[in-house]
Each structure stands twice: as structure tokens, then as C-alpha cells.
N, C-alpha and C. Protein backbone atom coordinates (compact mmCIF):
# COMPACT_ATOMS: atom_id res chain seq x y z
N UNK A 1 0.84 -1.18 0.00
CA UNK A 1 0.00 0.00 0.00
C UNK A 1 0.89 1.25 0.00
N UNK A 2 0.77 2.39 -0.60
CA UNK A 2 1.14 3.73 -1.01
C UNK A 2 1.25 4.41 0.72
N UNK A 3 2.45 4.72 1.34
CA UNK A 3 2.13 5.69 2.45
C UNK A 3 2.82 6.89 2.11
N UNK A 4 2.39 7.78 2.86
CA UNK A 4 2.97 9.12 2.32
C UNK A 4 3.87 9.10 3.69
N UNK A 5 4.90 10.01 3.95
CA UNK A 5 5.47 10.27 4.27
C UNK A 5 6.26 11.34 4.07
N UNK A 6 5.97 11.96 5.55
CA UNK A 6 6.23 13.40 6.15
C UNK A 6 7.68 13.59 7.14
N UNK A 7 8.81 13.91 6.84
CA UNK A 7 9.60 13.89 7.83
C UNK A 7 9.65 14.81 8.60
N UNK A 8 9.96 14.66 10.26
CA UNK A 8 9.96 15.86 11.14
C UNK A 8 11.13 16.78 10.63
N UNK A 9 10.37 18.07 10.76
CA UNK A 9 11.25 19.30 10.44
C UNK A 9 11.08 20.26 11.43
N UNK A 10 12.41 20.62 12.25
CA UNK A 10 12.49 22.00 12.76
C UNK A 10 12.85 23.22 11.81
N UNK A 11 12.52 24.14 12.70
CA UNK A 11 12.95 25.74 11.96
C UNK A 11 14.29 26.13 12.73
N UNK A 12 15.10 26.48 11.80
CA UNK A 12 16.42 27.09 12.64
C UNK A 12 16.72 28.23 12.36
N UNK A 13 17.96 29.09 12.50
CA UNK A 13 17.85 30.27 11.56
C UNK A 13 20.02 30.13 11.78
N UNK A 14 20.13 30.40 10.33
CA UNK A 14 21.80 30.22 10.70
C UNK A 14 21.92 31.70 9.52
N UNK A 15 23.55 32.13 10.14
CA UNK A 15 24.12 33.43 9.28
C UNK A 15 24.67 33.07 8.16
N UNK A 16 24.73 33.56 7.15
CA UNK A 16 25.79 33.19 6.23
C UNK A 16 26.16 34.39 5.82
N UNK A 17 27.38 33.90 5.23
CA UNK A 17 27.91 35.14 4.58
C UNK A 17 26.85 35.50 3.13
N UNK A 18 26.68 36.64 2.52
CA UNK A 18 25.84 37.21 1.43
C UNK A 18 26.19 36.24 0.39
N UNK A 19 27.70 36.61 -0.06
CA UNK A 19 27.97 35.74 -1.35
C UNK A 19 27.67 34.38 -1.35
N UNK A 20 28.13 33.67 -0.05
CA UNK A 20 28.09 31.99 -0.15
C UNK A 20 26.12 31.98 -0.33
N UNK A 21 25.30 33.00 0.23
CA UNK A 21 24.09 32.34 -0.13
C UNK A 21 23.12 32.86 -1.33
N UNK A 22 24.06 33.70 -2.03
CA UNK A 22 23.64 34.38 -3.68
C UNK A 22 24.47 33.18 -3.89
N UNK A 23 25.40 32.18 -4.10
CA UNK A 23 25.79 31.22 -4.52
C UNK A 23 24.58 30.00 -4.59
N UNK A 24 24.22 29.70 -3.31
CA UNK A 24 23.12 29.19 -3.15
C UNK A 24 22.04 29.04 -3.89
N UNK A 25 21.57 30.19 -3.87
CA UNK A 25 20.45 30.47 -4.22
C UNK A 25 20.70 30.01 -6.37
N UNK A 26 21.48 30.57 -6.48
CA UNK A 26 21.85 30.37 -7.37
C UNK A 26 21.88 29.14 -8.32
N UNK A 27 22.55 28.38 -7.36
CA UNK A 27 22.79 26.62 -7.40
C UNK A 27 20.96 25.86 -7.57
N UNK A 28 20.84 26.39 -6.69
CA UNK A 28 19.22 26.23 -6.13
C UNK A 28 18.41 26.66 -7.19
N UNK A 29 18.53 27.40 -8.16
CA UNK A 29 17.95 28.18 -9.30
C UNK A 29 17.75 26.69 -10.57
N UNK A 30 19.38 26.94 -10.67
CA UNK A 30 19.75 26.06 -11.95
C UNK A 30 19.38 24.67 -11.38
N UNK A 31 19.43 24.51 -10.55
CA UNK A 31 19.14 22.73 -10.40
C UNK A 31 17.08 22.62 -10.05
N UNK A 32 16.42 23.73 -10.18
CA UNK A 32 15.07 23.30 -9.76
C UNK A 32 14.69 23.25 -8.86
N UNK A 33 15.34 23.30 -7.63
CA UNK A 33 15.10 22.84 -5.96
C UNK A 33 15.20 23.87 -5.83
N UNK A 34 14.31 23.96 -4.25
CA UNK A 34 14.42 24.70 -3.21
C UNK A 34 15.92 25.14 -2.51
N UNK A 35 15.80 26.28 -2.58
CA UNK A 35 17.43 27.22 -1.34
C UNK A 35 17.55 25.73 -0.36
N UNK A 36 15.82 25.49 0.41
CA UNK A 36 16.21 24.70 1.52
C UNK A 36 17.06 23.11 1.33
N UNK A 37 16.32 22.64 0.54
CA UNK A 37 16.51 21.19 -0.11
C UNK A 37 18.11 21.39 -0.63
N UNK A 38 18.73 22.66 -0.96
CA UNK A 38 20.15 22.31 -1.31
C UNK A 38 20.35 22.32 -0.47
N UNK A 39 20.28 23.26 0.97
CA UNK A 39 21.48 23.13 2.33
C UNK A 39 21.06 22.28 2.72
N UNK A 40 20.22 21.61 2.28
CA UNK A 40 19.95 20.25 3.48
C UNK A 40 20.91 19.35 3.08
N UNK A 41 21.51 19.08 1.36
CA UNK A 41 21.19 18.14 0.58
C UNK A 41 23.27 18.33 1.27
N UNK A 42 23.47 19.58 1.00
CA UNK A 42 24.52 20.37 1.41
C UNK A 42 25.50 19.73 2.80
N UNK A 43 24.86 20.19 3.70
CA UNK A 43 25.31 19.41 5.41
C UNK A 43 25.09 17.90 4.99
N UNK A 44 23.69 16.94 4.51
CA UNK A 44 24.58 15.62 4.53
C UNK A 44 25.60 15.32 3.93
N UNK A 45 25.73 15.97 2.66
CA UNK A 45 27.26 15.39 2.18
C UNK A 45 28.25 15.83 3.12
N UNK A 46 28.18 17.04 3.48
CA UNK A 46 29.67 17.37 4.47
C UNK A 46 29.73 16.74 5.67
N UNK A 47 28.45 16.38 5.79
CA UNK A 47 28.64 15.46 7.75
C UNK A 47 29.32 14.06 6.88
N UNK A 48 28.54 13.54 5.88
CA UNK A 48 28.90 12.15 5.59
C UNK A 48 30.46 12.12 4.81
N UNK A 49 31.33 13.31 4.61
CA UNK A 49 32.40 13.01 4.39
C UNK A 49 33.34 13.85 5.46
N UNK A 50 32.90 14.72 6.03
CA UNK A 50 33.86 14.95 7.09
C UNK A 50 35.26 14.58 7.09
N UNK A 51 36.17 14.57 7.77
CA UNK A 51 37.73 14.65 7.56
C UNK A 51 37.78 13.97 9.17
N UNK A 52 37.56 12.35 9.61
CA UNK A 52 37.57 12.30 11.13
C UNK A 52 39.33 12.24 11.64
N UNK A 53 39.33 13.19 11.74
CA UNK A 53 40.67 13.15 11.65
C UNK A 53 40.93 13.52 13.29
């Protein structure tokens, strides 16, 4: 059977610098997605490659 599925989402609020998020936004333009859906998409790759050094 078809379930939908909703994942829990908080609201946060983080700074960025101007350029890195006119970059963003940008990225976010040309690829179709949402600003949000890239930084999300964004932090898992960098948590999942991290440097455990």
C-alpha cells in the first residue's frame, strides 16, 4: 500500500555570509530545488564526508 510520508522538520535560523548564499540560491535556481533542499542536501554530504581526523 502507497504511504505518504512526512519527515519531522524544525525551523532554525543560521548566518551566512551574502555571497556563499547568492551562490546558493543560485545553485538552487539552476538545479530546480528549493534554497532549503540544497542546504539540506549540502550538510549531509559534508557530515557524511567529514575529515575524522
Amino acid at each position: 500500500m502507497f504511504k505518504i510520508e512526512k519527515p519531522e522538520m524544525i525551523n532554525k535560523t543560521f548566518r551566512l555570509p551574502l555571497e556563499l548564499v547568492q551562490r546558493l540560491q543560485k545553485e538552487a535556481q539552476n538545479k530546480e530545488i528549493s534554497l532549503n533542499n540544497l542546504v539540506m542536501q549540502c550538510c549531509e554530504y559534508a557530515l557524511k564526508n567529514i575529515d575524522k581526523k
